[in-house]
Protein backbone atom coordinates (compact mmCIF):
# COMPACT_ATOMS: atom_id res chain seq x y z
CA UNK A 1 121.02 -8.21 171.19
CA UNK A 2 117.11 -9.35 170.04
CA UNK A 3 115.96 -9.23 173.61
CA UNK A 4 114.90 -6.14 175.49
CA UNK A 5 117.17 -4.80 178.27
CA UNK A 6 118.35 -1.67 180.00
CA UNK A 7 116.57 0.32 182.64
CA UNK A 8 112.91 1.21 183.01
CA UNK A 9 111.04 4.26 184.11
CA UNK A 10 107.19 2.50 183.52
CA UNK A 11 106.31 -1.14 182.67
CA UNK A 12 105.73 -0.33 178.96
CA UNK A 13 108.44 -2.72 177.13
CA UNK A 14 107.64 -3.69 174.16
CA UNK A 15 110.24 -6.60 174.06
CA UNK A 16 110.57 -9.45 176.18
CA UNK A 17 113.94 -9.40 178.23
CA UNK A 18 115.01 -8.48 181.79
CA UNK A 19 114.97 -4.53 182.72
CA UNK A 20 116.82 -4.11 185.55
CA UNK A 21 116.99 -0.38 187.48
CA UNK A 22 120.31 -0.13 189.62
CA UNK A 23 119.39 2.74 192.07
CA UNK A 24 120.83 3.73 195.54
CA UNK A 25 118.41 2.72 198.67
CA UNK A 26 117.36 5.40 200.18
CA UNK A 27 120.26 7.24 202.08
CA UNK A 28 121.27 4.14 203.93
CA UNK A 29 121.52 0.95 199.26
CA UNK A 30 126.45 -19.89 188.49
CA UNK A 31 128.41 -16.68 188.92
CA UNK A 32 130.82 -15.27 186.15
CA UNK A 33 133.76 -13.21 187.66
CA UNK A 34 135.79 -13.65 184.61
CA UNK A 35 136.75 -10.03 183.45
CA UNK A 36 139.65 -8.55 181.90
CA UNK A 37 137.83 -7.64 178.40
CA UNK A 38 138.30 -4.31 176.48
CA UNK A 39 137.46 -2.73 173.03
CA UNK A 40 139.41 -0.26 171.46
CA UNK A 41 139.55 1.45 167.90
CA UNK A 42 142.82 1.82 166.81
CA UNK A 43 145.13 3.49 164.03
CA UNK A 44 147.52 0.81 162.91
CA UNK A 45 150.02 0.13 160.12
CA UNK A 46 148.80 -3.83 159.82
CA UNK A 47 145.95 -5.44 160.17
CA UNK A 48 142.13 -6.79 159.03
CA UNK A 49 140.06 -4.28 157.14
CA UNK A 50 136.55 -3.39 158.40
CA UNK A 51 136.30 -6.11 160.99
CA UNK A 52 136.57 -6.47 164.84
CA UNK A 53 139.34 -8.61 165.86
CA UNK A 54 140.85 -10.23 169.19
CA UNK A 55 144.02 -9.68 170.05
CA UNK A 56 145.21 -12.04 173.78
CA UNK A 57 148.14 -11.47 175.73
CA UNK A 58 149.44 -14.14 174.30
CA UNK A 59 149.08 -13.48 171.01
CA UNK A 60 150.40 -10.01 171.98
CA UNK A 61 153.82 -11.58 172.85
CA UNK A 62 153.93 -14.33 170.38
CA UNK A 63 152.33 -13.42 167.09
CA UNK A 64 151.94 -9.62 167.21
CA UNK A 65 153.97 -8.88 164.19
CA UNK A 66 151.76 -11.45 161.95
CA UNK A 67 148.64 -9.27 163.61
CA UNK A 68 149.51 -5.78 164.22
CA UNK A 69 153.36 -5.75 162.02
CA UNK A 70 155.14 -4.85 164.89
CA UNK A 71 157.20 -7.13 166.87
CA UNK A 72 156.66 -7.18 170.38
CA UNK A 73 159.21 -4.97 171.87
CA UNK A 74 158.54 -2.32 169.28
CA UNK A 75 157.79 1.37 170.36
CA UNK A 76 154.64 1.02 168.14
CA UNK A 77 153.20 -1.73 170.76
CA UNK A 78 153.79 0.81 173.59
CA UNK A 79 150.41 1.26 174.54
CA UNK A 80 148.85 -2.00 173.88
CA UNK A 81 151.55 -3.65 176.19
CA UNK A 82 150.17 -0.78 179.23
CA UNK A 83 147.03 -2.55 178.27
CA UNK A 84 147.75 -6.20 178.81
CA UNK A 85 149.41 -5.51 182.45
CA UNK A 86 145.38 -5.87 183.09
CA UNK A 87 143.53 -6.87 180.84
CA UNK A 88 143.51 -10.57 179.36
CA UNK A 89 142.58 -9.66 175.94
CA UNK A 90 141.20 -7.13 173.49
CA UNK A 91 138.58 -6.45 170.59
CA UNK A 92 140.25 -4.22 167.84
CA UNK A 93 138.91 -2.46 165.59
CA UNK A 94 141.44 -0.52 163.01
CA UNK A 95 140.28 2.73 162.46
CA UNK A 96 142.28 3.40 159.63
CA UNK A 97 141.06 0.55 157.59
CA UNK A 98 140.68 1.09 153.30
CA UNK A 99 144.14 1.36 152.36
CA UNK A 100 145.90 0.26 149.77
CA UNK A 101 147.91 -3.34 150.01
CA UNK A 102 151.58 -3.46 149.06
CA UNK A 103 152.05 -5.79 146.25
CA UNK A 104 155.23 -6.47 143.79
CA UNK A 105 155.97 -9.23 141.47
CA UNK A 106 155.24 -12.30 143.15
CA UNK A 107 152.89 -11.13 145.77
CA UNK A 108 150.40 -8.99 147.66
CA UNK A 109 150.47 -8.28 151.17
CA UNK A 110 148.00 -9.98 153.34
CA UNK A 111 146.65 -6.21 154.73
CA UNK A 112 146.70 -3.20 153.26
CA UNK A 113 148.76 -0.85 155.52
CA UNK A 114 152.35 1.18 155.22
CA UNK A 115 153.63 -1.48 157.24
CA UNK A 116 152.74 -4.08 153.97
CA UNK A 117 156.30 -1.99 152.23
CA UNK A 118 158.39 -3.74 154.60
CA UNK A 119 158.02 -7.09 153.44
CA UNK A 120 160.22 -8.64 151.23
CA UNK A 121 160.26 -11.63 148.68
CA UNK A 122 163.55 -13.51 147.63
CA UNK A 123 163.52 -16.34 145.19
CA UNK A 124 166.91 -18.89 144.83
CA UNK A 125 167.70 -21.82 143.44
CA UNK A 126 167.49 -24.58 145.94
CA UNK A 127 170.92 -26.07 147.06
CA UNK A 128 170.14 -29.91 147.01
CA UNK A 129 167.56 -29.40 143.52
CA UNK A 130 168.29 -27.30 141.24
CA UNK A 131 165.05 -27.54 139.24
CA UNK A 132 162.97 -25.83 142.49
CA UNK A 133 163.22 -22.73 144.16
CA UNK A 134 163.39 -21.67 147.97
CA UNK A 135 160.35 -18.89 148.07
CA UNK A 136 161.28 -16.67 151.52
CA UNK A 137 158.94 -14.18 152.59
CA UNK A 138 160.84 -11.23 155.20
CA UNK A 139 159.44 -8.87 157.08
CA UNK A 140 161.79 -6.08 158.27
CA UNK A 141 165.28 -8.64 158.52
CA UNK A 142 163.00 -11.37 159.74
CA UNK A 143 162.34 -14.54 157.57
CA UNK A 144 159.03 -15.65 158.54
CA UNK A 145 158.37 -18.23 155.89
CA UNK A 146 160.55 -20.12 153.77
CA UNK A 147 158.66 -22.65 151.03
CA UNK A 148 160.76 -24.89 148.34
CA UNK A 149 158.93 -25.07 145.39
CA UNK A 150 158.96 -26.88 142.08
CA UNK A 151 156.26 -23.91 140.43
CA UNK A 152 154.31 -20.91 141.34
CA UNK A 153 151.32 -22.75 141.58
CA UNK A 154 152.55 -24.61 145.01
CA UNK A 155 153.23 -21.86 146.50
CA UNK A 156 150.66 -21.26 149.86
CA UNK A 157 149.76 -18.06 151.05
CA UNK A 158 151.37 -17.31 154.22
CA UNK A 159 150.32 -14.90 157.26
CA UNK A 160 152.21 -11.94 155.21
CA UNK A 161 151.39 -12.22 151.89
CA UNK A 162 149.04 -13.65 149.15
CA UNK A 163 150.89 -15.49 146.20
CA UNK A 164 149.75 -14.29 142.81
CA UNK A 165 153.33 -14.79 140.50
CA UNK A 166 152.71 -17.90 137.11
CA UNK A 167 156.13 -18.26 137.30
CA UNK A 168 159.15 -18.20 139.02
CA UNK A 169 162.54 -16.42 138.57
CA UNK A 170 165.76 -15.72 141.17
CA UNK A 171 165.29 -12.62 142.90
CA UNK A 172 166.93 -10.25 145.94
CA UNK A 173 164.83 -9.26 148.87
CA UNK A 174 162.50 -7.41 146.93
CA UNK A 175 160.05 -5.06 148.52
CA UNK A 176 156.51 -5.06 148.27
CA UNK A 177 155.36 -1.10 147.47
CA UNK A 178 152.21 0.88 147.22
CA UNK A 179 151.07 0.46 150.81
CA UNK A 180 149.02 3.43 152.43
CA UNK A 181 147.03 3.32 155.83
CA UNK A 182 143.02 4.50 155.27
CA UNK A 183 142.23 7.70 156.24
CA UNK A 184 140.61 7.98 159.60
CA UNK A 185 137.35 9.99 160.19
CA UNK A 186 134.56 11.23 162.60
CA UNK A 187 132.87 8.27 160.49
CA UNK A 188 135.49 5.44 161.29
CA UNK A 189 134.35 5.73 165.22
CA UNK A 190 131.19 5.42 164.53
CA UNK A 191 131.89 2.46 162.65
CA UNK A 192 133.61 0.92 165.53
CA UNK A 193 131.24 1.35 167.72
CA UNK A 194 128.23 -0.07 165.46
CA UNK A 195 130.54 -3.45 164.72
CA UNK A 196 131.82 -3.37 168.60
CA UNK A 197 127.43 -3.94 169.81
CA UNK A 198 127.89 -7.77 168.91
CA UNK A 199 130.64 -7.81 171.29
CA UNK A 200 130.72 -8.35 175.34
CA UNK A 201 133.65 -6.67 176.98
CA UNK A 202 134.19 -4.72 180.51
CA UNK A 203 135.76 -1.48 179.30
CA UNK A 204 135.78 0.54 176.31
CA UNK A 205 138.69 2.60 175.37
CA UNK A 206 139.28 5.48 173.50
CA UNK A 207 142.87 7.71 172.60
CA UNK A 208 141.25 11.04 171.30
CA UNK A 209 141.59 14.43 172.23
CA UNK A 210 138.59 15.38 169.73
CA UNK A 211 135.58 16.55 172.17
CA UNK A 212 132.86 15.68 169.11
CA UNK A 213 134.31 11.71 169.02
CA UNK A 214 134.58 12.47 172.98
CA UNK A 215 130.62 13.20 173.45
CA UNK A 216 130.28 10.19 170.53
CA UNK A 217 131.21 7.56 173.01
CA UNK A 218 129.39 9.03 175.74
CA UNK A 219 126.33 9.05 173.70
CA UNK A 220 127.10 5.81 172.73
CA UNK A 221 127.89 4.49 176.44
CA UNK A 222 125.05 5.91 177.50
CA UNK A 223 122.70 4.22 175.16
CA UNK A 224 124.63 0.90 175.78
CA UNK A 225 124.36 0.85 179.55
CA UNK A 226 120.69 1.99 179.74
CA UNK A 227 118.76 1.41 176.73
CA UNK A 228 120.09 -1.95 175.76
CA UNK A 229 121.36 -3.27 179.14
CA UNK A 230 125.18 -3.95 178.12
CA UNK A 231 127.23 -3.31 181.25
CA UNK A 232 130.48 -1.58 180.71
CA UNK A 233 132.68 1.70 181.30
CA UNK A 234 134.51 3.79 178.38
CA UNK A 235 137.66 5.10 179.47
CA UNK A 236 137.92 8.52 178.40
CA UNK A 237 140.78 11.27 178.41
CA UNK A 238 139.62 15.00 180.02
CA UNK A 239 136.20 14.27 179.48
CA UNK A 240 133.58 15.54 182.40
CA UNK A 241 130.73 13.65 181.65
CA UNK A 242 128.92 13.51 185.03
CA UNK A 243 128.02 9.96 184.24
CA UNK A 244 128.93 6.63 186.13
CA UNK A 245 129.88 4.48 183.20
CA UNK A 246 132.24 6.87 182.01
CA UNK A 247 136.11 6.91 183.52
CA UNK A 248 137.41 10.37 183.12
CA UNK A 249 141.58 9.91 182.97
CA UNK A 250 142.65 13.29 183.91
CA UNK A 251 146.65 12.71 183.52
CA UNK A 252 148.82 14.04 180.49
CA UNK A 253 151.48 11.65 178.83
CA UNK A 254 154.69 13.66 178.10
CA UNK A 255 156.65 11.62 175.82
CA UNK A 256 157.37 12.86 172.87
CA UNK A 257 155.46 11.89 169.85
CA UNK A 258 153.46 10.12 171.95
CA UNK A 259 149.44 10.76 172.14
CA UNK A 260 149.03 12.74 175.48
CA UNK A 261 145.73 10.80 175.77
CA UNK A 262 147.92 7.46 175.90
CA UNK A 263 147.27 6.67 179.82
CA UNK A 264 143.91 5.48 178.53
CA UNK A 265 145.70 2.14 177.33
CA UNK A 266 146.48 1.76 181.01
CA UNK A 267 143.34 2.77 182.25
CA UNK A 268 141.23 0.92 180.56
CA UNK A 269 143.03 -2.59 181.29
CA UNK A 270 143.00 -1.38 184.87
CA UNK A 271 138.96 -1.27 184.95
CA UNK A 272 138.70 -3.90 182.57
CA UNK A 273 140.77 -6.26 184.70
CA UNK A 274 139.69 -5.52 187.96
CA UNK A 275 137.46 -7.98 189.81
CA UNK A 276 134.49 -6.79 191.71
CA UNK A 277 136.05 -7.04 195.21
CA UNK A 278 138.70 -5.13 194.38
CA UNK A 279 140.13 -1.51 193.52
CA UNK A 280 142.46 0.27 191.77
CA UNK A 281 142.84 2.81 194.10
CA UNK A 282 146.37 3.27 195.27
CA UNK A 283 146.76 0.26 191.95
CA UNK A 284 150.74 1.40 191.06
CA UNK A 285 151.65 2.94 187.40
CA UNK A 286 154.19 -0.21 186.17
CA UNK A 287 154.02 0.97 182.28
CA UNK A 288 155.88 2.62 180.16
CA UNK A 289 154.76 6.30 179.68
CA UNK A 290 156.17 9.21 181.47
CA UNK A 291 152.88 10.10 182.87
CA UNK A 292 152.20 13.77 184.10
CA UNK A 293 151.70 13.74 188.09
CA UNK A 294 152.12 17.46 189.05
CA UNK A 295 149.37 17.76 191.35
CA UNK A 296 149.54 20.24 194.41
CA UNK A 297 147.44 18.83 197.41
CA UNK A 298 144.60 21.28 196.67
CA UNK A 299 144.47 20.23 192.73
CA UNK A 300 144.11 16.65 193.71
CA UNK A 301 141.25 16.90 195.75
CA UNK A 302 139.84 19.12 192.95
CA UNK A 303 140.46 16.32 191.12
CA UNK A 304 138.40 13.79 193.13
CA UNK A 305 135.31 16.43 193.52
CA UNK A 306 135.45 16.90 189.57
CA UNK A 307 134.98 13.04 188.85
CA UNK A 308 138.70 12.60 187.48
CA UNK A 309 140.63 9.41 187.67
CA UNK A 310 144.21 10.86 188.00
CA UNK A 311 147.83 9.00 189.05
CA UNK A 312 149.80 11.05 191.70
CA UNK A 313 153.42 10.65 192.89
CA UNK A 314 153.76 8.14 195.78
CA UNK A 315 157.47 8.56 196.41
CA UNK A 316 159.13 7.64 193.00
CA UNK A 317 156.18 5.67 191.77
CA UNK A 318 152.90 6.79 190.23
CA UNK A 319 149.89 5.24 191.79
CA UNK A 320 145.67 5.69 191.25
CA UNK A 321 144.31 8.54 193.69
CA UNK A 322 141.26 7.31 193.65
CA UNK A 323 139.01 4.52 191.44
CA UNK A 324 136.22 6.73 190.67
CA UNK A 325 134.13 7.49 187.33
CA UNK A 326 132.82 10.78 186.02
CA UNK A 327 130.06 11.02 187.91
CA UNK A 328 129.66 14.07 189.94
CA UNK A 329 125.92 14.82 190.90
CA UNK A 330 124.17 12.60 192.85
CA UNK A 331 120.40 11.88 193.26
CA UNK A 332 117.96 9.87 195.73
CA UNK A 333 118.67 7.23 192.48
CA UNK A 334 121.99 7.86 192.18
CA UNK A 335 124.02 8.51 195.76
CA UNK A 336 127.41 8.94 196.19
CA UNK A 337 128.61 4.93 195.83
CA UNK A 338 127.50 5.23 192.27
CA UNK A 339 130.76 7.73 191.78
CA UNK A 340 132.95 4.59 193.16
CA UNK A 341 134.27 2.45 189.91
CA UNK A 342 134.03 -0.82 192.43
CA UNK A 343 130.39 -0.52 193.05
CA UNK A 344 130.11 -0.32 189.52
CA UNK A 345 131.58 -3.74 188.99
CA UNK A 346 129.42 -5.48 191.53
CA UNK A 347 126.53 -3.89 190.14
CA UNK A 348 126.96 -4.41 186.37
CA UNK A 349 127.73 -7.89 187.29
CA UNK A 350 124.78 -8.33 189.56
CA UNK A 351 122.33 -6.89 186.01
CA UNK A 352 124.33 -8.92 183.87
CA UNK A 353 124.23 -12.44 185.73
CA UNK A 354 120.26 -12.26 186.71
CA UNK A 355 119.64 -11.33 183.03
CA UNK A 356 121.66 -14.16 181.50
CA UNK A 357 119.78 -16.38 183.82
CA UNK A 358 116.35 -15.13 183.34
CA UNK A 359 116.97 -15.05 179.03
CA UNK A 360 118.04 -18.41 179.09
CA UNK A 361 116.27 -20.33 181.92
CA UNK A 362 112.95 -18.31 183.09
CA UNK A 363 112.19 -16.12 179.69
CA UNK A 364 108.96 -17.91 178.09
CA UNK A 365 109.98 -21.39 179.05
CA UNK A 366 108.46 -21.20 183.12
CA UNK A 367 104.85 -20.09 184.10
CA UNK A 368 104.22 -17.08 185.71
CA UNK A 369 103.05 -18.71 189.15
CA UNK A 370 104.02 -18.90 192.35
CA UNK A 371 106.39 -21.90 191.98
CA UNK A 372 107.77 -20.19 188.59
CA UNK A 373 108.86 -16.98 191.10
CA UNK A 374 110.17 -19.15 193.76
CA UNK A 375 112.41 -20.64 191.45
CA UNK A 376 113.65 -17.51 190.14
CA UNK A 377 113.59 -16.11 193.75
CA UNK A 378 116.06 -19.28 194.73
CA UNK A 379 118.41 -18.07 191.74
CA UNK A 380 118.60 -14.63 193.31
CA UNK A 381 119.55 -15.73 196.47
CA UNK A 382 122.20 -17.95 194.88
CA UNK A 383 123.61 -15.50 192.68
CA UNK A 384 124.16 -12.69 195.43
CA UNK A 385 125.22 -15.34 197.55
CA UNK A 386 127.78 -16.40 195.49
CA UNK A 387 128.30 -12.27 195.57
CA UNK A 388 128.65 -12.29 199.15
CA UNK A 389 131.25 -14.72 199.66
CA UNK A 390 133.49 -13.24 197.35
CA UNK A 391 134.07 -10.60 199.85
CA UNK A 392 131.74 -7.87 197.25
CA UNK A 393 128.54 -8.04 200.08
CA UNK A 394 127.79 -7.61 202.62
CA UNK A 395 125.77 -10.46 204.59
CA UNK A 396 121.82 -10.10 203.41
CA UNK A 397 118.83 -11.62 204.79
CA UNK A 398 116.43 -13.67 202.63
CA UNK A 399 113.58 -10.97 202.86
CA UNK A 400 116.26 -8.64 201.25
CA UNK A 401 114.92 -10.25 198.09
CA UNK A 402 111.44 -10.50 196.99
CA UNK A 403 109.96 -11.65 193.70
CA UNK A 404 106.18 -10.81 193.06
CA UNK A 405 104.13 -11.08 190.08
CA UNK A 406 103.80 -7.74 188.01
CA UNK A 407 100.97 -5.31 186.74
CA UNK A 408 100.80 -7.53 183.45
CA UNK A 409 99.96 -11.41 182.80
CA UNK A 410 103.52 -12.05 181.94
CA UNK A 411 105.46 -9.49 183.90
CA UNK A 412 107.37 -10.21 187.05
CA UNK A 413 108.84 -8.02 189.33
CA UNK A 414 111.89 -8.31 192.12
CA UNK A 415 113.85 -5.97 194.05
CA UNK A 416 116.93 -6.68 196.48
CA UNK A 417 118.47 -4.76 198.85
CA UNK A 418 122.24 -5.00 199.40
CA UNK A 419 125.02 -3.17 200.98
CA UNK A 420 128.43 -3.02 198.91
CA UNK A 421 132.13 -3.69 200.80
CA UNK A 422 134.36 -0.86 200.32
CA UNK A 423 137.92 -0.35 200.49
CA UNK A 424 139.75 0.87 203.00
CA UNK A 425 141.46 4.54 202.12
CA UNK A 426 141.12 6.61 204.89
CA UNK A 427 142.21 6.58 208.79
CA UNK A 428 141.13 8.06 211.39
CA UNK A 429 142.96 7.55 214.62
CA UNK A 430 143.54 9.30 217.90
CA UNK A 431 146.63 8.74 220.16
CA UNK A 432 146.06 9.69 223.40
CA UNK A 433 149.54 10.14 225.63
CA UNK A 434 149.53 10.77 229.25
């Protein structure tokens, strides 16, 4: 991210880029809508060292043992499953990299991890030629590669394991040992969160009940959303941080040996995956936790005035309260539709889209002239057009918009005034009977 972004309080950049201040008005306020992206550091048993990786629904359901160890279905893949019922795919980092790799005779496993002991190497005689061998690599009872070999040397490192045996003999199913997970650290966040800048996502996730890696990722949010312009929300478990781009989850899982911070997997697909005409209030709990909805009346409403994002019990379902983020006090900059996750959406993709098009099309390729705004004006108009009619807008005039040269040569200002849809969550309605 060379080029400057973020807010501004004073026209003193020092970088060229697009600043862009989203503020409330003042007590009155070629398009991507492709979302469904989230980040999240995770502990796993499997997996690349060190490096962010993406993980797709589909690879979720059709390679996750080769990437995570796990087959689909397994209790492991609990909460990454909650995930995908939103989100379309993933940047993982493992948290627990630095372990050791399982290894025995013939081979080393692909990953270091304890999930590396359960794979297996047998070596046979082939049936049909006697002077090769069939080479099968298993993973828990699963085969998941078979070779038929004449020598060591042919053999090709599969998705499991790295070959490193000279020579060949029969052998049983047997195990790779020696395979330990990294230990994880205040450290391995911060790690995360330094590789996970090169990346563009919608929602950041995190499953910690730690309040010093807690205020970590707000800090880091923070910085993200205002100092470098990259527009996303961290999902957050009992975490107040009076801040828009912060989603507090304020529900308890209750399954045993399960995280109690694991409705965060949910959560973040839900604001991930949502598009910017659309909520997740009243969105319905379909995973798999046993999620803690014990709310009187009075403690839900609490709820709401404390910033939380909480489920509640809608008959036998769980369902979202309310699609709202952290933020709690307002300010003639920052009224009450910055606390709505929605408005969010529509405005991070408002500061995103303008300063794609200025970085690529307007930054030190057009003059700074009249016809140089007008084209940039014409892109606004487009852009929150293209807003409008996906039901996000209101209807805006063209004098809503204005572009004017700024204080400096090479500066250029604009400002827009829009009004925000919302949803519909309250009625108010009078019968009258005679």
């Amino acid at each position: 991210m060379a080029l400057g972004g973020g807010n501004f309080t004073s026209r003193n950049k020092v970088l060229p880029g697009t600043y862009i201040n989203v503020v409330s008005t003042a007590r009155s306020m070629n398009l991507p809508n492709s979302r469904g992206t989230a980040a999240m550091a995770l502990e796993l048993d499997w997996g690349i060292d060190n490096e962010v990786f993406e993980l797709t629904r589909v690879d979720l359901q059709k390679k996750s043992r080769e990437i995570l160890g796990y087959d689909y279905n397994s209790p492991k893949l609990k909460g990454l499953r909650d995930l995908f019922l939103n989100a379309n795919c993933v940047y993982i980092y493992r948290l627990n990299s630095g372990g050791v790799k399982a290894e025995n005779t013939y081979s080393v496993a692909r990953h270091s991890g304890v999930k590396g002991n359960e794979i297996k190497i047998t070596v046979a005689r082939n049936v049909e030629d006697n002077a090769k061998f069939d080479v099968i690599t298993v993973v828990d009872t699963l085969a998941v590669d078979s070779q038929t070999v004449a020598s060591a040397e042919e053999l090709i490192d599969n998705a499991y394991v790295q070959f490193k045996a000279t020579s060949l003999s029969e052998v049983v199913a047997e195990p790779l040992t020696g395979g330990t997970n990294g230990i994880v650290t205040g450290d391995s966040h911060q790690l995360a969160l330094d590789k996970f800048e090169a990346f563009n996502f919608n929602a950041l996730g995190v499953i910690t009940t730690d309040d010093v890696i807690k205020s970590l990722y707000v800090a880091y949010t923070k910085r993200m959303r205002d100092e470098v312009g990259a527009k996303f929300q961290t999902v957050i478990y009992n975490k107040r941080a009076n801040y828009e781009g912060v989603v507090n989850v304020g529900n308890k899982v209750l399954d045993e040996e399960e995280h109690e911070a694991s409705l965060v997997y949910f959560v973040t697909g839900a604001i991930a995956g949502r598009g910017i005409n659309e909520s997740n209030t009243n969105r319905v709990y379909d995973g798999e936790y046993l999620v803690d909805t014990a709310y009187t009346q009075t403690a839900l409403e609490n709820a709401i005035k404390a910033g939380e994002f909480v489920l509640h019990s809608v008959g036998l379902e769980a369902a979202v309260l309310k699609d709202i983020n952290s933020l709690v006090t307002i300010s003639d900059t920052k009224g009450d539709i910055f606390k709505d996750n929605k408005a969010i959406r529509i405005s991070d993709m408002i500061a995103v889209t303008i300063s794609n098009i200025f970085n690529m099309k307007y930054l030190g390729k057009i003059g700074n002239s009249n016809t140089g705004r007008l084209s940039f004006w014409v892109d606004l108009i487009r852009i929150l057009g293209d807003i409008r009619d996906m039901g996000a807008i209101e209807p805006f005039a063209d004098e809503d918009v204005i572009v004017f040269a700024g204080e400096d040569k090479n500066a250029v200002e604009a400002e827009m005034n829009i009004t925000i849809i919302g949803t519909m969550e309250q009625l108010y309605m009078t019968v009258r009977v005679s």
